[in-house]
PDB file of N, CA and C in Angstrom:
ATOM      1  N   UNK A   1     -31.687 130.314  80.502  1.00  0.00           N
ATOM      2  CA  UNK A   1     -31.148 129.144  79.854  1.00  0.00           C
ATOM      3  C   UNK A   1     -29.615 129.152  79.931  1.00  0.00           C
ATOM      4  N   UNK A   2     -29.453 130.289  79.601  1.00  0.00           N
ATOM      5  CA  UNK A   2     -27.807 130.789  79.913  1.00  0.00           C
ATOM      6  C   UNK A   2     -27.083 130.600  81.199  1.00  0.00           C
ATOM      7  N   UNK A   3     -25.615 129.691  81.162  1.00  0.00           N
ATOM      8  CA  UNK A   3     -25.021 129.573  82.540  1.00  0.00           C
ATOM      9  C   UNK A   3     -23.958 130.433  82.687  1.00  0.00           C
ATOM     10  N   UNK A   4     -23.455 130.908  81.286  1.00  0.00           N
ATOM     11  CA  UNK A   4     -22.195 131.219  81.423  1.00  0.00           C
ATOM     12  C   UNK A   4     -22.317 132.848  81.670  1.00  0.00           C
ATOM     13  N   UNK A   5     -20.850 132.881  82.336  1.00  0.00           N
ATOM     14  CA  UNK A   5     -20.353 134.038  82.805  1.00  0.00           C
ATOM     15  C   UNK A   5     -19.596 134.873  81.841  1.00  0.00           C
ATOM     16  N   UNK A   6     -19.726 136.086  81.775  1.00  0.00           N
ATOM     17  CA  UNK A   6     -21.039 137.091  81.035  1.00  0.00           C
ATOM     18  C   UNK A   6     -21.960 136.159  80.543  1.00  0.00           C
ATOM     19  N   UNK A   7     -23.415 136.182  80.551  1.00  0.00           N
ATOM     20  CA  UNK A   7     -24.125 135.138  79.950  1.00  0.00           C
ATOM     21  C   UNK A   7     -24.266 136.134  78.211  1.00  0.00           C
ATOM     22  N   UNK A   8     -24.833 135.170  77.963  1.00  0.00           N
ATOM     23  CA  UNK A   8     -24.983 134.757  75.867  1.00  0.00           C
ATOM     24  C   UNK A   8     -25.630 135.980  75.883  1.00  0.00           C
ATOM     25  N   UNK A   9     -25.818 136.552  74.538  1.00  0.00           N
ATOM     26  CA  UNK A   9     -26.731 137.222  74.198  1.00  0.00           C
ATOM     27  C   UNK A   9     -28.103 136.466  73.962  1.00  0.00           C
ATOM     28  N   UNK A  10     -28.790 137.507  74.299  1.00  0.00           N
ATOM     29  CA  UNK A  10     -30.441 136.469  73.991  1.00  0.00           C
ATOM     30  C   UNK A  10     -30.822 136.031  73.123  1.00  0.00           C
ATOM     31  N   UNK A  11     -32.123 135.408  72.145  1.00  0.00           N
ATOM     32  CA  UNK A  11     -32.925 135.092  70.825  1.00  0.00           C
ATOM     33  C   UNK A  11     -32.772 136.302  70.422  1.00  0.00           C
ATOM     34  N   UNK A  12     -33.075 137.220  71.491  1.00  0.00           N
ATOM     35  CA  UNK A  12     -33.655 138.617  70.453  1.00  0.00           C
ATOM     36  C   UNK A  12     -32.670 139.677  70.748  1.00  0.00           C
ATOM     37  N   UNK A  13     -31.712 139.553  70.551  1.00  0.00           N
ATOM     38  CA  UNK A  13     -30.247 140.399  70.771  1.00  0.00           C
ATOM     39  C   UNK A  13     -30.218 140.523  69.447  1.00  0.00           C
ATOM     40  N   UNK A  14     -29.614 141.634  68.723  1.00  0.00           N
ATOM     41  CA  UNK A  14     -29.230 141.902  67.915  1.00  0.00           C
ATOM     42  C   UNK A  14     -27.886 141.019  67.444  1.00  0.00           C
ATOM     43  N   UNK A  15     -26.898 141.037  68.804  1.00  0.00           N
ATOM     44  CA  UNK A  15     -25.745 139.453  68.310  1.00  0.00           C
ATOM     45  C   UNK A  15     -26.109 138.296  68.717  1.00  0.00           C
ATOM     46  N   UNK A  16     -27.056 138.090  68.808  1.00  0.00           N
ATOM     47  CA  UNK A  16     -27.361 136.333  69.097  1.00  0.00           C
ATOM     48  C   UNK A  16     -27.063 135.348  68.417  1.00  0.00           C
ATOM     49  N   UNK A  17     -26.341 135.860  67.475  1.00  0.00           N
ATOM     50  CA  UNK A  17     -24.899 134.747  66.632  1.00  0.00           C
ATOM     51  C   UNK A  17     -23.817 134.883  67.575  1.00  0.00           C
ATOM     52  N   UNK A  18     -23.686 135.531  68.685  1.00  0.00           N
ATOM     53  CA  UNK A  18     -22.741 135.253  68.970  1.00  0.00           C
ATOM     54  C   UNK A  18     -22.449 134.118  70.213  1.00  0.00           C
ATOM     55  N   UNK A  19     -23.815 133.944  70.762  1.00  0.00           N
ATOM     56  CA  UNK A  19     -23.803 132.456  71.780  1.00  0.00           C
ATOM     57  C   UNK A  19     -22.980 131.722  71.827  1.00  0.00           C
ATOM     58  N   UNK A  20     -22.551 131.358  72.255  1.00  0.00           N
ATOM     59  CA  UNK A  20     -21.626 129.872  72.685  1.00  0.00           C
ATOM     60  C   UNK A  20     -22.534 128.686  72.373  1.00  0.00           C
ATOM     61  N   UNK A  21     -22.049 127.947  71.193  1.00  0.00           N
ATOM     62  CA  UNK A  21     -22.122 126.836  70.777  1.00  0.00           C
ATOM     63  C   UNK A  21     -22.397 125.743  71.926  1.00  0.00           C
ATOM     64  N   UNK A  22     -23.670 125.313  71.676  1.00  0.00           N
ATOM     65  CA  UNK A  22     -24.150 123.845  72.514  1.00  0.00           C
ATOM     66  C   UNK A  22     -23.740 122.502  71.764  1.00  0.00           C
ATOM     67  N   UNK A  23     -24.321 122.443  70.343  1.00  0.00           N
ATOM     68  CA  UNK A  23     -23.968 121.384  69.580  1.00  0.00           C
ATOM     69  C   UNK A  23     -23.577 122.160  68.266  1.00  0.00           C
ATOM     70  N   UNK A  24     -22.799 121.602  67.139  1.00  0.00           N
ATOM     71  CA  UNK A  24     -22.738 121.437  66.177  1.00  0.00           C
ATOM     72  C   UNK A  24     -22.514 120.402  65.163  1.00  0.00           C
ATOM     73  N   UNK A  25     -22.754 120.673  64.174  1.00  0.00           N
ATOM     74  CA  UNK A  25     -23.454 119.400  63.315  1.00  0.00           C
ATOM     75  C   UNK A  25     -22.916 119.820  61.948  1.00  0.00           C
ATOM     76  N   UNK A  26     -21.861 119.813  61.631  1.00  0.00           N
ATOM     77  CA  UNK A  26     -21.920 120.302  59.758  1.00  0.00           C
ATOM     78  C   UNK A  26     -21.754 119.544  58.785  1.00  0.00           C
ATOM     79  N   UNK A  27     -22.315 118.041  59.134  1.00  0.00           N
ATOM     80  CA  UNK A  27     -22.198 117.415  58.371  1.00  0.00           C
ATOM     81  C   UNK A  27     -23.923 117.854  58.030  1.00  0.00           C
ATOM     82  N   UNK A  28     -24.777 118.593  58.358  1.00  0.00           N
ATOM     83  CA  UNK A  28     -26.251 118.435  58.392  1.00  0.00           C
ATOM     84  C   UNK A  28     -26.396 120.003  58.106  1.00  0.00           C
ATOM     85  N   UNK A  29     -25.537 120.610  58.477  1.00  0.00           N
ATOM     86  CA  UNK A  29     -25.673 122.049  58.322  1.00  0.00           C
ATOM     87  C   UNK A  29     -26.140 122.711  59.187  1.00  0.00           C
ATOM     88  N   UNK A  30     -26.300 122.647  60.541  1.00  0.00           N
ATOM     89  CA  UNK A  30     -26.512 123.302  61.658  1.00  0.00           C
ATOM     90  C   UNK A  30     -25.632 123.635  62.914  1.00  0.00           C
ATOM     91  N   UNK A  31     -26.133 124.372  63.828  1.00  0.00           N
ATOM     92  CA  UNK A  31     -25.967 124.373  65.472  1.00  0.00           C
ATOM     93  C   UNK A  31     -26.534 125.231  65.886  1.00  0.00           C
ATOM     94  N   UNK A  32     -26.220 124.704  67.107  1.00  0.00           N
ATOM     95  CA  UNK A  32     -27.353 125.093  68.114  1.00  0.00           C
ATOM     96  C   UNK A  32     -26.427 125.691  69.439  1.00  0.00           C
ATOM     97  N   UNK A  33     -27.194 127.047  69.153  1.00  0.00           N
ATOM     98  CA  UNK A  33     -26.490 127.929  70.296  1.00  0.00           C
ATOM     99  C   UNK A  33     -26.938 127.749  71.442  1.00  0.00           C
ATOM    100  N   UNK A  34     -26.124 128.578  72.543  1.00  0.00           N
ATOM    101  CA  UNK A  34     -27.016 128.004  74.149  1.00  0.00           C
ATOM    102  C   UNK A  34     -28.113 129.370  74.359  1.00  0.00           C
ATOM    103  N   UNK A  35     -28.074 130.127  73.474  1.00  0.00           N
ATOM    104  CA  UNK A  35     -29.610 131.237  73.695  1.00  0.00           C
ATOM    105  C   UNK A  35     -30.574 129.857  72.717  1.00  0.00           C
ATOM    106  N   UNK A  36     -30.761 129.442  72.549  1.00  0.00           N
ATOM    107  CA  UNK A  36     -31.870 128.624  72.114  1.00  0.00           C
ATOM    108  C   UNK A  36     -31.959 128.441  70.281  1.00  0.00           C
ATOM    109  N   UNK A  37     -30.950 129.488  69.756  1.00  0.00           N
ATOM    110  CA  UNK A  37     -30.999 129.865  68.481  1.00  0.00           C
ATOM    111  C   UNK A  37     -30.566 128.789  67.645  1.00  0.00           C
ATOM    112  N   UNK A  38     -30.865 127.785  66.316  1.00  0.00           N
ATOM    113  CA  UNK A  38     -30.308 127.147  65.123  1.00  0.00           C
ATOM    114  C   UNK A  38     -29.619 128.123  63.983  1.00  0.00           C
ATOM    115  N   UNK A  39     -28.560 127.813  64.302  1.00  0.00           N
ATOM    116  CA  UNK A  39     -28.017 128.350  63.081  1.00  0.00           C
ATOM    117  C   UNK A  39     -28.003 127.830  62.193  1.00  0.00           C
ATOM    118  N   UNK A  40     -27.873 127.666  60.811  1.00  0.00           N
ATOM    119  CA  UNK A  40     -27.861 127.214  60.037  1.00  0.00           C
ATOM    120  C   UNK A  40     -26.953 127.409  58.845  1.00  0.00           C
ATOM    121  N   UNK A  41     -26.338 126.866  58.142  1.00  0.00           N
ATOM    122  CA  UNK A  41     -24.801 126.308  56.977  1.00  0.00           C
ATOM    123  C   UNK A  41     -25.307 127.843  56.099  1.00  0.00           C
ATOM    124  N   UNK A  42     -26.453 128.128  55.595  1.00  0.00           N
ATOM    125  CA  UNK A  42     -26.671 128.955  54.960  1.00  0.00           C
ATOM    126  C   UNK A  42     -26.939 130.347  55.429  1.00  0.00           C
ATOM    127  N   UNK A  43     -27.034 130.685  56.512  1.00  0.00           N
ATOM    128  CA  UNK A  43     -26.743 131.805  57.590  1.00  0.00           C
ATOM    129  C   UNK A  43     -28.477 131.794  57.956  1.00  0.00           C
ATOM    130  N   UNK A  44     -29.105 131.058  57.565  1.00  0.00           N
ATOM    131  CA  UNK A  44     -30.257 131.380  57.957  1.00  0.00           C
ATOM    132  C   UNK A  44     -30.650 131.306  59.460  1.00  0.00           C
ATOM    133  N   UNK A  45     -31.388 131.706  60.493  1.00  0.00           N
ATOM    134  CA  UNK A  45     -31.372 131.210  61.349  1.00  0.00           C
ATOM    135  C   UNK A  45     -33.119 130.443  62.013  1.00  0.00           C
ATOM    136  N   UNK A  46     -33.391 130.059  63.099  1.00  0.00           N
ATOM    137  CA  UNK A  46     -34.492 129.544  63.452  1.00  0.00           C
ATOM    138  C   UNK A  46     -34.033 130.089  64.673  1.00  0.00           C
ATOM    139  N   UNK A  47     -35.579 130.623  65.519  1.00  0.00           N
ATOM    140  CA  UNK A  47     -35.639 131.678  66.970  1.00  0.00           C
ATOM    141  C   UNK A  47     -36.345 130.241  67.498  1.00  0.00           C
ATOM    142  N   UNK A  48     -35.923 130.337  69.150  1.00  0.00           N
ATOM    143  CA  UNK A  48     -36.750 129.589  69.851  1.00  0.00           C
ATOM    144  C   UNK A  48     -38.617 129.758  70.286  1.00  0.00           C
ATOM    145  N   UNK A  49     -39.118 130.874  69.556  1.00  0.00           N
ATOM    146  CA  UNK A  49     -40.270 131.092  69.486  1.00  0.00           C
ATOM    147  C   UNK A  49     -41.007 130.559  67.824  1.00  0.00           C
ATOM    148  N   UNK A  50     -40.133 130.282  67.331  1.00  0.00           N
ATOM    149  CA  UNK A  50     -40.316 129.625  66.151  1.00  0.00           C
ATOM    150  C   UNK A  50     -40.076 130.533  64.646  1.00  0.00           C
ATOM    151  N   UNK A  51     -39.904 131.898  64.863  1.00  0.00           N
ATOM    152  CA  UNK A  51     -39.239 132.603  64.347  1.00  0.00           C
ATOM    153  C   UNK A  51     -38.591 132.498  63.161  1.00  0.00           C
ATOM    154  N   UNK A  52     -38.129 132.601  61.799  1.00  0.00           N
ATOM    155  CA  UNK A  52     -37.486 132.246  61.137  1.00  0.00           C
ATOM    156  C   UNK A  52     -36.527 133.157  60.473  1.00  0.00           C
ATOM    157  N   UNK A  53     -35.624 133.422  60.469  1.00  0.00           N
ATOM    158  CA  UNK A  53     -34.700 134.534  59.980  1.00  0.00           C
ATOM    159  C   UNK A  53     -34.090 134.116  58.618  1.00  0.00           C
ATOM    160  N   UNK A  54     -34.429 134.265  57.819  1.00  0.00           N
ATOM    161  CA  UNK A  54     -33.554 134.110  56.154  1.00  0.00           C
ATOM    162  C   UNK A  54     -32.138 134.513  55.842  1.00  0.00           C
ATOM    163  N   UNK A  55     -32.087 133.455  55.104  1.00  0.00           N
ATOM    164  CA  UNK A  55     -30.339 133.879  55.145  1.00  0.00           C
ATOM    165  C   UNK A  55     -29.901 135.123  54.529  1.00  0.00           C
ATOM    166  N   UNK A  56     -28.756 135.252  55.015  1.00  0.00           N
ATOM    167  CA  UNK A  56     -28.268 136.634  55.322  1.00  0.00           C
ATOM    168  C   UNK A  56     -26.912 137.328  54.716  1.00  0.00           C
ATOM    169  N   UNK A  57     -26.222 136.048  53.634  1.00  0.00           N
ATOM    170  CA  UNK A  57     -25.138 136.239  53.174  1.00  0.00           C
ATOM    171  C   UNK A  57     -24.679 137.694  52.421  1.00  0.00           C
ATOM    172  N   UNK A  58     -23.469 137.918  52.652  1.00  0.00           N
ATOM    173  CA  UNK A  58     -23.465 139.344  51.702  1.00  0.00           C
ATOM    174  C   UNK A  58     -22.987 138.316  50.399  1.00  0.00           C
ATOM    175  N   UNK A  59     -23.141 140.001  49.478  1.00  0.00           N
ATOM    176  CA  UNK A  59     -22.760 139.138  47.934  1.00  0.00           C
ATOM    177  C   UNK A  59     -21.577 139.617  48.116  1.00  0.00           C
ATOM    178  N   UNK A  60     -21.358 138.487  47.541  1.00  0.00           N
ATOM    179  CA  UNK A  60     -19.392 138.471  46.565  1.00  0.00           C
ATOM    180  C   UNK A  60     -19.198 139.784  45.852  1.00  0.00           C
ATOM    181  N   UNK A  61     -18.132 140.080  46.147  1.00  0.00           N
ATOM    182  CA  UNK A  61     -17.597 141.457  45.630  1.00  0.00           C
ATOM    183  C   UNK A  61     -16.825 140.854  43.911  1.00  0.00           C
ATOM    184  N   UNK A  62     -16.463 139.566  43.741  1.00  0.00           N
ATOM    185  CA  UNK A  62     -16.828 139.189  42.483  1.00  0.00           C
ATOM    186  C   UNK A  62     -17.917 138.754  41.353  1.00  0.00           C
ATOM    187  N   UNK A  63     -18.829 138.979  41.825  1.00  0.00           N
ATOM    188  CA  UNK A  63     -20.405 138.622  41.043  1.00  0.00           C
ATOM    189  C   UNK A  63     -20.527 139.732  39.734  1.00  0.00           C
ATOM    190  N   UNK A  64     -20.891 138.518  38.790  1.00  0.00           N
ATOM    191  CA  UNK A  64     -21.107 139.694  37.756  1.00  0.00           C
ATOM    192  C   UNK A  64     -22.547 139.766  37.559  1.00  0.00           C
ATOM    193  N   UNK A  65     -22.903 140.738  36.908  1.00  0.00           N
ATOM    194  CA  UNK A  65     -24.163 140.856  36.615  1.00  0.00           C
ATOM    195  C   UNK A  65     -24.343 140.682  34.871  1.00  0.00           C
ATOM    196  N   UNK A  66     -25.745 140.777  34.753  1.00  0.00           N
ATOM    197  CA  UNK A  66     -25.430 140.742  33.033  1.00  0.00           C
ATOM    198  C   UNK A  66     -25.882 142.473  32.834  1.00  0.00           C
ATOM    199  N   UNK A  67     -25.253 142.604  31.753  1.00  0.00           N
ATOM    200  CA  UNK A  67     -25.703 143.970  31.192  1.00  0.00           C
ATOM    201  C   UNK A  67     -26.818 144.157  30.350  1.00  0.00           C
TER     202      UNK A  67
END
């Protein structure tokens, strides 16, 4: 699927966030990498096998907890 030179990392690369952007959209909260991958506003992602990866945010180093 990949044209570019070094090509993308794959779906199933461990950096396959790192693709080169095909479309983006943030008014909707997405894009779409050129390995086939949706990223998504909330880090979640969607695999081109249908795959679903949950988002992934770290926590805030300000979060409190209750005691």
């Amino acid at each position: 699927m990949c044209q570019h030179q070094p090509p993308c990392p794959s779906a199933d690369s461990a950096d396959r966030e790192s693709a080169r952007l095909v479309a983006h959209h943030p008014e909707q909260g997405w894009s779409l990498l050129c390995n086939g991958v949706v990223l998504f506003e909330d880090t979640g992602e969607l695999l081109p096998d249908g795959r679903i990866i949950a988002p992934h945010r770290p926590l805030g180093a300000g979060l409190m907890t209750a005691a």
